[in-house]
C-alpha atoms as a PDB file:
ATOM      1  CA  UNK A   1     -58.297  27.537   2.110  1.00  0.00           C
ATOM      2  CA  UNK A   2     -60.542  30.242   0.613  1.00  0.00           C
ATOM      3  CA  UNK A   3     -61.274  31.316  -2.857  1.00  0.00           C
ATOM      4  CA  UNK A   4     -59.379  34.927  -1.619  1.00  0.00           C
ATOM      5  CA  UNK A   5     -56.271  33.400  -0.371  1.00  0.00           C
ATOM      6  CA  UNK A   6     -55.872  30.823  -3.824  1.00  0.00           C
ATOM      7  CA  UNK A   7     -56.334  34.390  -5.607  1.00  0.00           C
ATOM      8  CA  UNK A   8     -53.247  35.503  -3.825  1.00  0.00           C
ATOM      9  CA  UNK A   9     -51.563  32.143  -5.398  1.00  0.00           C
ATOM     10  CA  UNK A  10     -52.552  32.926  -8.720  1.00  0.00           C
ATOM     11  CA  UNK A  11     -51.166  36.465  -8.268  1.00  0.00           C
ATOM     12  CA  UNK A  12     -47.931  35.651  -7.073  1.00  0.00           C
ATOM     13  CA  UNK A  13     -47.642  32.768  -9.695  1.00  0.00           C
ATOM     14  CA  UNK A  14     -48.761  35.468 -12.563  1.00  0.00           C
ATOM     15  CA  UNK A  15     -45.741  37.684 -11.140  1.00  0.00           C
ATOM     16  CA  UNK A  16     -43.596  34.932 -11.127  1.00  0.00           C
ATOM     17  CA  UNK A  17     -44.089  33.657 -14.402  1.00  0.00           C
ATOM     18  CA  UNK A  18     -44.206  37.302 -15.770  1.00  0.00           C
ATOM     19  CA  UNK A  19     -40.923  38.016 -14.092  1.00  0.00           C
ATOM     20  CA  UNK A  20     -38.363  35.203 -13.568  1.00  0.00           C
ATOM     21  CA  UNK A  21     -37.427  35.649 -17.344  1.00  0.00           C
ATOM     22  CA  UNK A  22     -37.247  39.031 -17.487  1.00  0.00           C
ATOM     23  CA  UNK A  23     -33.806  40.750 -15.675  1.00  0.00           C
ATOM     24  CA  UNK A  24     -36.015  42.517 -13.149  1.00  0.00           C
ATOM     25  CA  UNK A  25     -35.956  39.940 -10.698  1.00  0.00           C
ATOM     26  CA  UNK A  26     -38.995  38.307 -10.135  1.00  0.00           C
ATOM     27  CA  UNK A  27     -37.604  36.886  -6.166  1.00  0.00           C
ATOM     28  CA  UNK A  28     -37.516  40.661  -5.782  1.00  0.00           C
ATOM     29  CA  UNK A  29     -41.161  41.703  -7.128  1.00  0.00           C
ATOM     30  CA  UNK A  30     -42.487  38.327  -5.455  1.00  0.00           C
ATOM     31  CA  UNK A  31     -41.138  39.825  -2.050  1.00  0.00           C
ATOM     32  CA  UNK A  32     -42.527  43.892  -2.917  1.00  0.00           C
ATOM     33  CA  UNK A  33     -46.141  42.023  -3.911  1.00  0.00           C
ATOM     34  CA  UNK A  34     -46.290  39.798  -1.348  1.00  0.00           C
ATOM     35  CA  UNK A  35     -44.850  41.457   1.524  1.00  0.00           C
ATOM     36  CA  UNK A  36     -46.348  45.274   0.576  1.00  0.00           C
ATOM     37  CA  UNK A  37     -49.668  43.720  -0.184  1.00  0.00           C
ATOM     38  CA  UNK A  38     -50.581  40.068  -0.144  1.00  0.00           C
ATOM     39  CA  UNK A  39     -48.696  38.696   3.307  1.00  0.00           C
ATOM     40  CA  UNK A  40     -49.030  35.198   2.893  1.00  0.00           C
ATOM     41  CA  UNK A  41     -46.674  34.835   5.513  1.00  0.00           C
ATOM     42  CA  UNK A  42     -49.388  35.824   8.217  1.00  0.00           C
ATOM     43  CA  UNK A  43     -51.103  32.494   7.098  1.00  0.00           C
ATOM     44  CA  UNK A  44     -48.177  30.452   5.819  1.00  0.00           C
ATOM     45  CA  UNK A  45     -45.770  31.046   7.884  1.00  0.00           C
ATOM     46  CA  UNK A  46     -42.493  33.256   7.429  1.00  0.00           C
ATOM     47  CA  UNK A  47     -40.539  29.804   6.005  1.00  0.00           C
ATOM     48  CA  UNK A  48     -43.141  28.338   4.780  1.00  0.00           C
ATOM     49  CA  UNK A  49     -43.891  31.401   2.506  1.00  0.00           C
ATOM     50  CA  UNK A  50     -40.201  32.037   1.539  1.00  0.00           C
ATOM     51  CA  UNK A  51     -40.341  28.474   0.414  1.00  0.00           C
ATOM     52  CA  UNK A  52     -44.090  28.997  -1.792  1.00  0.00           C
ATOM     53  CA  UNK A  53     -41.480  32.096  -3.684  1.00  0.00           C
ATOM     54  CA  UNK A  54     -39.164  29.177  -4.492  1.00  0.00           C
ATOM     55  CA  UNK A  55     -41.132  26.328  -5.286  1.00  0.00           C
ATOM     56  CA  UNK A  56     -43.145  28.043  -7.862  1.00  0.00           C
ATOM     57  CA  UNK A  57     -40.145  28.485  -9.646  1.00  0.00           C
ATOM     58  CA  UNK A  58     -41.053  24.869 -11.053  1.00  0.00           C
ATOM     59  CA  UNK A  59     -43.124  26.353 -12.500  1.00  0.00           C
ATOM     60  CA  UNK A  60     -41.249  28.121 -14.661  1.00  0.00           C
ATOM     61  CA  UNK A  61     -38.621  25.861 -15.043  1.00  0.00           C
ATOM     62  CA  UNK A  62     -41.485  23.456 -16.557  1.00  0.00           C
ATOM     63  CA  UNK A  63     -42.021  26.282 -18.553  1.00  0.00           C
ATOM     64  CA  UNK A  64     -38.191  26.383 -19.685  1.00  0.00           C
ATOM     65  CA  UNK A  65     -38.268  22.457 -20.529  1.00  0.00           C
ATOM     66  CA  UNK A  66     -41.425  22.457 -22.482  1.00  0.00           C
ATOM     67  CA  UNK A  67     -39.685  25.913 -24.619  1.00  0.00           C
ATOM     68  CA  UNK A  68     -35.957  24.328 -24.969  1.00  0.00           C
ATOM     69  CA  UNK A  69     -36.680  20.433 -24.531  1.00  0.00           C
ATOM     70  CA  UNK A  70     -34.726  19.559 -27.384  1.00  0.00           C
ATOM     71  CA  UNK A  71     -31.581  20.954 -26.453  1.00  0.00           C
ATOM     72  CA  UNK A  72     -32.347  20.077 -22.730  1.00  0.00           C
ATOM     73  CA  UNK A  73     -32.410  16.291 -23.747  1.00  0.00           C
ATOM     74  CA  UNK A  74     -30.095  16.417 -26.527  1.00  0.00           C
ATOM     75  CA  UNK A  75     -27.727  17.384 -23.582  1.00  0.00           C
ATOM     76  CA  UNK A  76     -28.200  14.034 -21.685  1.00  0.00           C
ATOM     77  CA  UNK A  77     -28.613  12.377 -24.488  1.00  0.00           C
ATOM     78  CA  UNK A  78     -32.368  11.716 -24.992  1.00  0.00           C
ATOM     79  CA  UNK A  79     -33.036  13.535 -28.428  1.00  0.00           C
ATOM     80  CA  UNK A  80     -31.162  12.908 -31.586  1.00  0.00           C
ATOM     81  CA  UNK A  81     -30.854  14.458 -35.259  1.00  0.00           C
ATOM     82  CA  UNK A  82     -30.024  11.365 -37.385  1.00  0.00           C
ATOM     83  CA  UNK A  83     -27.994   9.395 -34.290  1.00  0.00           C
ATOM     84  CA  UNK A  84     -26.547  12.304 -33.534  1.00  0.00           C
ATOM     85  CA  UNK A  85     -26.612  14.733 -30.460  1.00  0.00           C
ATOM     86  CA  UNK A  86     -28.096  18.817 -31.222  1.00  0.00           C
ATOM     87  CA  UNK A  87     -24.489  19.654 -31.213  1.00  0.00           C
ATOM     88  CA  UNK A  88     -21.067  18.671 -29.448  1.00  0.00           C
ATOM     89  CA  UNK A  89     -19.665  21.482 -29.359  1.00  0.00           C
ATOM     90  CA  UNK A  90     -22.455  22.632 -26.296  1.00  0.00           C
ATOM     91  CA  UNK A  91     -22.752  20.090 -23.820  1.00  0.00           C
ATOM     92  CA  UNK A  92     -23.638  19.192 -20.425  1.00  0.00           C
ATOM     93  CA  UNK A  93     -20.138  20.410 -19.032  1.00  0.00           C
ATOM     94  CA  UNK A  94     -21.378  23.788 -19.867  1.00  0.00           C
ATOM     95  CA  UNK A  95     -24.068  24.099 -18.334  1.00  0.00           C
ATOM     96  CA  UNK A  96     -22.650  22.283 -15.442  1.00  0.00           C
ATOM     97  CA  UNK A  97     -19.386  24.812 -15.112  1.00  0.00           C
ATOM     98  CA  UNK A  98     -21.906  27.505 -15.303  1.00  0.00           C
ATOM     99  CA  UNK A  99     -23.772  26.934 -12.468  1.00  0.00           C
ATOM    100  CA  UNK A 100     -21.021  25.456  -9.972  1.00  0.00           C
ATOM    101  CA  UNK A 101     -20.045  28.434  -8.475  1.00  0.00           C
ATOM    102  CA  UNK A 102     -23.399  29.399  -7.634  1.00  0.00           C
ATOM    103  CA  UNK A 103     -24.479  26.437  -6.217  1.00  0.00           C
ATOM    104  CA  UNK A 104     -21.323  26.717  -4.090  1.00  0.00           C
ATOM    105  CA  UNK A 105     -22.357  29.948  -3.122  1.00  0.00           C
ATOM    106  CA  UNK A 106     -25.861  29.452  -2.511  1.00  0.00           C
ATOM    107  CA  UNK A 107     -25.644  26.045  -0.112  1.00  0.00           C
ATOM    108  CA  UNK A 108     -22.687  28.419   2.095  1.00  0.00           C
ATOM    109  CA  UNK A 109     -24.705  31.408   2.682  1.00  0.00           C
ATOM    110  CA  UNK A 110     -28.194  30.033   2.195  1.00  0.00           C
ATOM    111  CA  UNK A 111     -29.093  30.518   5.826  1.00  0.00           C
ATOM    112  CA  UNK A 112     -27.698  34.162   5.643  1.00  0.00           C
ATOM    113  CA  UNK A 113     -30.103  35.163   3.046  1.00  0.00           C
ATOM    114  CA  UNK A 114     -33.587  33.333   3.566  1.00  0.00           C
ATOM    115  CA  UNK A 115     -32.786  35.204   7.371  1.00  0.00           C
ATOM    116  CA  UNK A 116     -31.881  38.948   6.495  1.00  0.00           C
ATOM    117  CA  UNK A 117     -31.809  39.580   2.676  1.00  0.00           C
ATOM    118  CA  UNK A 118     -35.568  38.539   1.911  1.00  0.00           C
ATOM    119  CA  UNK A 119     -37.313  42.166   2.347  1.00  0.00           C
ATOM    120  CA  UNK A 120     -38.530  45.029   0.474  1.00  0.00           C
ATOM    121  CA  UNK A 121     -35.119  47.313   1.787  1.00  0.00           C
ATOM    122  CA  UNK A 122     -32.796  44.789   0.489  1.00  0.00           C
ATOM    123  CA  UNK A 123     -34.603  44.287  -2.408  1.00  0.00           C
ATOM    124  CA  UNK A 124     -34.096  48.281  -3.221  1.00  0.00           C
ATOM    125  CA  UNK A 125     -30.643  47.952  -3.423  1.00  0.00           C
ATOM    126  CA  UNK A 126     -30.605  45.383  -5.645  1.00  0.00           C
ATOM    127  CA  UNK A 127     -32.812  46.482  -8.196  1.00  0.00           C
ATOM    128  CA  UNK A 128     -29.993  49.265  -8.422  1.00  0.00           C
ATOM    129  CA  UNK A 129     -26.917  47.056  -8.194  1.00  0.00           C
ATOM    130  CA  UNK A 130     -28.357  44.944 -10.898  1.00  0.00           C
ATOM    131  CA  UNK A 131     -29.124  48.329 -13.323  1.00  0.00           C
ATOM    132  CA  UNK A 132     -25.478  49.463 -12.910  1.00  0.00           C
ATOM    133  CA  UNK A 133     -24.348  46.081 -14.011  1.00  0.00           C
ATOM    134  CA  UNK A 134     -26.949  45.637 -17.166  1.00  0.00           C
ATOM    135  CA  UNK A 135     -26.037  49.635 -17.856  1.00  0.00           C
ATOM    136  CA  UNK A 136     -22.101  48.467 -17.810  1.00  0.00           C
ATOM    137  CA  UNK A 137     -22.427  45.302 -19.451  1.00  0.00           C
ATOM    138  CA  UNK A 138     -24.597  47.359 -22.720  1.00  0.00           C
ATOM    139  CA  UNK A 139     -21.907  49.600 -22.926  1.00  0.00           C
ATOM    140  CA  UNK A 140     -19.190  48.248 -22.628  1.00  0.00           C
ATOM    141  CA  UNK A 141     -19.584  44.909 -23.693  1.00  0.00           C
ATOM    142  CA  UNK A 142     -18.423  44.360 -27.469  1.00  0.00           C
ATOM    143  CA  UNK A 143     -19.924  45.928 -30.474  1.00  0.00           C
ATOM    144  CA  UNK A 144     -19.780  42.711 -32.566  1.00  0.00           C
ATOM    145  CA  UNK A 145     -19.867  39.839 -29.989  1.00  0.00           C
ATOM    146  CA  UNK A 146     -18.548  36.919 -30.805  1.00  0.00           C
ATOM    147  CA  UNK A 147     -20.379  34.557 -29.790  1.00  0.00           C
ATOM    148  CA  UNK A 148     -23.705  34.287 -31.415  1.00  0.00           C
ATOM    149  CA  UNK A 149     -24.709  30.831 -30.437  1.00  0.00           C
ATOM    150  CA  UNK A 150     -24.810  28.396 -28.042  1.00  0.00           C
ATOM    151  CA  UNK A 151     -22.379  26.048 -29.832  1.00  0.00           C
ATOM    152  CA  UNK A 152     -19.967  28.882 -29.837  1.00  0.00           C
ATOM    153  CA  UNK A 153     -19.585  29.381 -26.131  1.00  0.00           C
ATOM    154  CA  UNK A 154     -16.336  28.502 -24.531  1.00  0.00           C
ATOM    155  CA  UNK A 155     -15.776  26.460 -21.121  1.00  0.00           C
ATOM    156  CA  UNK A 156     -13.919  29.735 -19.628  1.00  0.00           C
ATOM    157  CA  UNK A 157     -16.821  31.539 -20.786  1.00  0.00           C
ATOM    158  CA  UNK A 158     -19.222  29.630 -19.313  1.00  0.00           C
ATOM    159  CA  UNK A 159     -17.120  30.001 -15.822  1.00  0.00           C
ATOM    160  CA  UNK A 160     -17.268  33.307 -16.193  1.00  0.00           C
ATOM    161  CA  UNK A 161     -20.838  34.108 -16.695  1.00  0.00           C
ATOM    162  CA  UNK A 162     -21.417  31.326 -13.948  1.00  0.00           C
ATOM    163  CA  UNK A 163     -19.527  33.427 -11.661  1.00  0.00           C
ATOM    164  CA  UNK A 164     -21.460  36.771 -12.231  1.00  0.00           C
ATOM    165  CA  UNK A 165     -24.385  34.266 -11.689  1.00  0.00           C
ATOM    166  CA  UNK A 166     -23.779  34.178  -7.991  1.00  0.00           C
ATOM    167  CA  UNK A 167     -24.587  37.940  -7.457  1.00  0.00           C
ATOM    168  CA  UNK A 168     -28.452  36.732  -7.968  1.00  0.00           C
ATOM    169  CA  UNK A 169     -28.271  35.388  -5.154  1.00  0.00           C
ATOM    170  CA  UNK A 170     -28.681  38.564  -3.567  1.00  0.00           C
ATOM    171  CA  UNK A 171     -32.514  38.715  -3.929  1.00  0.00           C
ATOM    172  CA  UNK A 172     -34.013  41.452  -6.130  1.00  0.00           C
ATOM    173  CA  UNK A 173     -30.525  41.239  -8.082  1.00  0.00           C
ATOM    174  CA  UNK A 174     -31.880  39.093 -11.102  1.00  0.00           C
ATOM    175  CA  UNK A 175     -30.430  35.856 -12.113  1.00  0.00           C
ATOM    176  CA  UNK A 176     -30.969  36.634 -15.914  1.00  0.00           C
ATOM    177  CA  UNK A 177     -29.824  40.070 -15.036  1.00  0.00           C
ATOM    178  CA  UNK A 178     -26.746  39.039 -13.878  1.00  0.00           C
ATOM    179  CA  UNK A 179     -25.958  36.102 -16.026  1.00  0.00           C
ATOM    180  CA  UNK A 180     -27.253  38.156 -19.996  1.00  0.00           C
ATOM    181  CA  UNK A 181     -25.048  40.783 -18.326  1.00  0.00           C
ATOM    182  CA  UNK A 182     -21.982  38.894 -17.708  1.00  0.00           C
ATOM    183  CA  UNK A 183     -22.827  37.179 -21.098  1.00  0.00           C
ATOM    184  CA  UNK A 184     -22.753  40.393 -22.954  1.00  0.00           C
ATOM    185  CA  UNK A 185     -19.444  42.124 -21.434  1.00  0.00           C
ATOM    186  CA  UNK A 186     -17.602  38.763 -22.449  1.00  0.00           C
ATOM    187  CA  UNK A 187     -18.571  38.360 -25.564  1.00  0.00           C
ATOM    188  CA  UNK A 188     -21.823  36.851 -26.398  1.00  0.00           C
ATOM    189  CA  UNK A 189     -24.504  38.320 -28.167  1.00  0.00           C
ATOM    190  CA  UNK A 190     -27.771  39.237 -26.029  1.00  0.00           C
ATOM    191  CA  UNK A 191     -29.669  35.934 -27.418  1.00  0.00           C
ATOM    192  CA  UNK A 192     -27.045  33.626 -27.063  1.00  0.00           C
ATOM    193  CA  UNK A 193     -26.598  35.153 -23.024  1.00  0.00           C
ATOM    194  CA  UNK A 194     -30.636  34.911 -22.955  1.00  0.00           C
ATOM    195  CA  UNK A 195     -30.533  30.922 -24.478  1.00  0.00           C
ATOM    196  CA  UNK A 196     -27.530  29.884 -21.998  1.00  0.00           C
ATOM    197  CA  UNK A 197     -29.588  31.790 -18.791  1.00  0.00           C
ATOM    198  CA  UNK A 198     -32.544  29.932 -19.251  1.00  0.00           C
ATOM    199  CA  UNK A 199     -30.983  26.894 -19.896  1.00  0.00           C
ATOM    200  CA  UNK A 200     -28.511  26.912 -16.786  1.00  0.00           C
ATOM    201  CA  UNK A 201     -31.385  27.933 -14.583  1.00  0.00           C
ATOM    202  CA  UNK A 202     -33.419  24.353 -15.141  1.00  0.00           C
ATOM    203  CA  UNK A 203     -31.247  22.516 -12.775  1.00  0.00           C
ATOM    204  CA  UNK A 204     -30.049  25.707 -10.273  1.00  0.00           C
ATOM    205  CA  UNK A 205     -33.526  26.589  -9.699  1.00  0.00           C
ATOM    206  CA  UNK A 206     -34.800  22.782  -9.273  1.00  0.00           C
ATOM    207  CA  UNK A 207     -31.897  22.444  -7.012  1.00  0.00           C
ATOM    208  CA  UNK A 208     -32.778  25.617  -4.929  1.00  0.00           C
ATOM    209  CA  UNK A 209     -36.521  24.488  -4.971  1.00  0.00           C
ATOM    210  CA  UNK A 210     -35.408  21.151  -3.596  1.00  0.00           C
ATOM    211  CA  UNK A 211     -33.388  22.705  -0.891  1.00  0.00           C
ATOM    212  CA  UNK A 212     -35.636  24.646  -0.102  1.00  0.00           C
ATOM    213  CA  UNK A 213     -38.341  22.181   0.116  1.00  0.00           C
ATOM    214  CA  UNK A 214     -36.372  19.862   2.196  1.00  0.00           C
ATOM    215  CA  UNK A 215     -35.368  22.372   5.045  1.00  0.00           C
ATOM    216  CA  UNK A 216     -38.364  23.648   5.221  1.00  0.00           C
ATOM    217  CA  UNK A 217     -40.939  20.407   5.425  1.00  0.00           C
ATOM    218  CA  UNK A 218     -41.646  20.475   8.813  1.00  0.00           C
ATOM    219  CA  UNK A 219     -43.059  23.454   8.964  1.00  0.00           C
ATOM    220  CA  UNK A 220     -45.490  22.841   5.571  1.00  0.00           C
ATOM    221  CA  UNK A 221     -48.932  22.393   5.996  1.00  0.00           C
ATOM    222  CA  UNK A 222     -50.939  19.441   3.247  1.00  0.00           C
ATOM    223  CA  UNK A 223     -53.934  22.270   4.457  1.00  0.00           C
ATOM    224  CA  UNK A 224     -51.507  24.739   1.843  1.00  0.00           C
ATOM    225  CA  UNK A 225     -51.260  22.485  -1.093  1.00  0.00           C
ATOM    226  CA  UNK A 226     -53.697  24.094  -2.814  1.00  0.00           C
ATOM    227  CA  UNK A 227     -52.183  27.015  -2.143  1.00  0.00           C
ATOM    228  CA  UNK A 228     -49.035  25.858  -3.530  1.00  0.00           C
ATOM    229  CA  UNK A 229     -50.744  23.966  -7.003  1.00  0.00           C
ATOM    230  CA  UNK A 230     -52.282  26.783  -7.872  1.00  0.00           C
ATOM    231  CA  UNK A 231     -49.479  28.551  -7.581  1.00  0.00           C
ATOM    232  CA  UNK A 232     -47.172  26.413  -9.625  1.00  0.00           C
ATOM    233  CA  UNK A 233     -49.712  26.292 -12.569  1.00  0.00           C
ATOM    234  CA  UNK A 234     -50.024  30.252 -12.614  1.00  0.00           C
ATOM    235  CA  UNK A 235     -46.262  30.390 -12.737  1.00  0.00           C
ATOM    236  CA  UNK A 236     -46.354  27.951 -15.575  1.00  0.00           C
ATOM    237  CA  UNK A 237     -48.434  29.358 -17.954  1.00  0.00           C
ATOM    238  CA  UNK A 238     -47.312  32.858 -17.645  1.00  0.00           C
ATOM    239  CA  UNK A 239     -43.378  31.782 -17.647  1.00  0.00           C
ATOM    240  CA  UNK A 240     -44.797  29.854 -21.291  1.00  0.00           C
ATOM    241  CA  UNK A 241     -45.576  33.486 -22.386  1.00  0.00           C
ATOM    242  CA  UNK A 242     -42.990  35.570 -21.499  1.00  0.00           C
ATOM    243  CA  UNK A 243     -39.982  33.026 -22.455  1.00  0.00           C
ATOM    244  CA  UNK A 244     -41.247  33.129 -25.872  1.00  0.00           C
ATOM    245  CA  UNK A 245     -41.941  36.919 -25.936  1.00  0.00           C
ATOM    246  CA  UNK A 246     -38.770  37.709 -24.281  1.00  0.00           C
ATOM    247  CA  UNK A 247     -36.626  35.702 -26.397  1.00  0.00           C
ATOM    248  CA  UNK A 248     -37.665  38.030 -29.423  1.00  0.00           C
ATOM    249  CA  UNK A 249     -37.542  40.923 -27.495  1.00  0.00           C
ATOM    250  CA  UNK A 250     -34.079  40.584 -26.378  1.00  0.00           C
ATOM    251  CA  UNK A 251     -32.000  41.219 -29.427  1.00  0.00           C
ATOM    252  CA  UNK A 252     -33.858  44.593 -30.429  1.00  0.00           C
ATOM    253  CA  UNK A 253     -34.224  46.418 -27.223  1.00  0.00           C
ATOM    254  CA  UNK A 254     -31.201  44.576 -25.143  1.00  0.00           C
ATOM    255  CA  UNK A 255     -30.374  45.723 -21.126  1.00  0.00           C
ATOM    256  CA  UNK A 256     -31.233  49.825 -21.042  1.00  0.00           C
ATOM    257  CA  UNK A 257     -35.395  49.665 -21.242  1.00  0.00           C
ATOM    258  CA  UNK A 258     -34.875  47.117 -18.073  1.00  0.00           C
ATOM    259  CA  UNK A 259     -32.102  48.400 -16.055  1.00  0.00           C
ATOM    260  CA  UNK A 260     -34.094  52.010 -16.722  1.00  0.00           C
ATOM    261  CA  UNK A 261     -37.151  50.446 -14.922  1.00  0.00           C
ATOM    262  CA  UNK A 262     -35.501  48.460 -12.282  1.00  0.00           C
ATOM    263  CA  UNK A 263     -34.061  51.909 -11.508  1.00  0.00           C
ATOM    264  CA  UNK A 264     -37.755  53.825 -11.435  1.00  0.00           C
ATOM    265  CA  UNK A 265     -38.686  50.825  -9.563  1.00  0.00           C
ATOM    266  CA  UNK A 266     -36.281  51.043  -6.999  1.00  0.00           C
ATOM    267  CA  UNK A 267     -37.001  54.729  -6.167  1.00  0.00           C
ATOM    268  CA  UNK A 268     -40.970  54.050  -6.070  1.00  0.00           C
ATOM    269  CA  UNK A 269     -40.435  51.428  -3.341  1.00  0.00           C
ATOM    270  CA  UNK A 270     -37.511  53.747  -1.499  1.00  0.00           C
ATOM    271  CA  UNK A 271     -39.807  56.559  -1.411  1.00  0.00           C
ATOM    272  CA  UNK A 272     -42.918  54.549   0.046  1.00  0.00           C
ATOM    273  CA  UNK A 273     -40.398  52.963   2.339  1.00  0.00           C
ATOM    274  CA  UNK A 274     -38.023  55.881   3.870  1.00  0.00           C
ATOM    275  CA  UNK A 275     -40.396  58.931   3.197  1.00  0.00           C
END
C-alpha cells in the first residue's frame, strides 16, 4: 500500500475523529469525503470500505475511554472513591436501557442500510432531518432542565433518549445529534445529554464495529491493515481533541450553530449533486 493511499487513511481518520463527537454526523461526512473525493472503495472494496468507516470508530471510542475512564469503570465496578462506586444513582442499567432499542434496530435493518442508505443522496436528507430535530429540541426543550447531571437521569429517561438514538441509524443523521437532542426536549441540560451520548456510544459503536467486522471478514484483505491502523490512530487522536473541546463548547453555543451548518451543508452537496 502506498504512501498516497495511507494519506487517504489519515484523512478519513482526521474526519472521523473531528466529527463523530460533534452532531454533524461524521458516518455522513466520512461517506461525502470518501465517496466525492477519496474512493477507497475502488481499492478496498465496496464492504470492505463501509466496514474501514466503522472500524475506525475504535478509534474514537478509545478516545471516549481514555476521556471518561473513571465513570466507564466505576460502572462495572473497576474504580472506586473510598470503596465506593462514582455514584449509584447512574449505573450500568442506564447505559444499557439506552442503547437497547438501537441495537434492536440496528441488527433488524442492518442489511437494509450498509445496501441503500450509505451515499451522498441519502446522506442530504439527513443532514436536514437531523437540523429540524436539534432546531426543535433547542426550542422547545425546557428553559431550566432538570437534569443537570448524570446521577440525575431517570431509567424512563434514559429509554427515551435511547429511542431517539435509533434515528442515527439513518446515516448522515448523527448519533449525538439525535441522542443531545432527545436529551434536551426531555429534560436534561445540553452537558448532561453530551456526557450520557458519549458514554452510551462506547459499547453501541464497539458492538457495530464488531458486527461489522465479522460479516464482513471474508472479504478483508491483511494487504489493508495498514490501511486500517493508520486509520484507527488518526481517528484517535483527533476524537482526543474534539471530545474535550466539544464538551466545553456545548453548554455556551448548544444545537443552532450545528443544525445551521448541517443545513448549509446539505444544500452544498444537493446543489453539486442535482444541479
Amino acid at each position: 500500500m502506498d504512501l498516497f493511499e495511507l494519506l487517504k487513511a489519515l484523512i478519513l481518520g482526521f474526519v472521523e475523529g473531528m466529527t463523530e463527537f460533534a452532531p454533524v454526523s461524521s458516518t455522513g461526512h466520512l461517506i461525502i469525503v470518501d465517496d466525492m473525493w477519496l474512493k477507497t472503495e475502488e481499492f478496498l472494496g465496496k464492504y470492505p470500505a463501509i466496514t474501514f468507516k466503522i472500524v475506525i470508530q475504535l478509534g474514537s471510542i478509545l478516545a471516549v475511554v481514555v476521556v471518561f475512564w473513571k465513570r466507564l469503570f466505576s460502572l462495572v465496578g473497576l474504580y472506586k472513591v473510598d470503596g465506593q462506586k462514582m455514584s449509584e444513582s447512574f449505573n450500568l442499567m442506564h447505559v444499557i436501557i439506552g442503547m437497547l432499542p438501537a441495537v434492536v434496530f440496528g441488527f433488524a435493518l442492518k442489511d437494509l442500510i450498509d445496501d441503500y442508505l450509505f451515499g451522498v443522496k441519502t446522506v442530504i436528507f439527513a443532514l436536514i432531518a437531523g437540523a429540524i430535530l436539534m432546531l426543535v429540541a433547542d426550542r422547545f426543550g425546557p428553559k431550566k432542565p432538570k437534569v443537570q447531571s448524570l446521577d440525575q437521569i431517570t431509567y424512563k429517561q434514559a429509554l427515551t433518549v435511547g429511542m431517539v438514538q435509533c434515528l442515527s441509524l439513518w446515516p448522515g443523521f448523527s448519533r449525538s445529534g439525535a441522542t443531545i437532542s432527545g436529551g434536551v426536549l426531555f429534560g436534561m441540560n445540553h452537558r448532561t445529554a453530551a456526557d450520557f451520548t458519549f458514554i452510551m456510544a462506547v459499547p453501541i459503536m464497539a458492538g457495530a464495529s464488531l458486527v461489522s467486522v465479522v460479516k464482513n471478514w471474508e472479504y478483508m484483505s491483511m494487504d489493508h491493515i495498514s490501511f486500517y491502523i493508520v486509520g484507527f490512530l488518526s481517528a484517535f487522536v483527533f476524537s482526543l481533541l474534539s471530545i474535550r473541546f466539544f464538551l466545553k463548547l456545548i453548554s455556551r453555543i448548544k444545537l443552532v450553530p450545528f443544525a445551521i451548518y448541517r443545513i448549509i451543508l446539505a444544500l452544498v452537496l444537493a446543489a453539486i449533486v442535482y444541479l
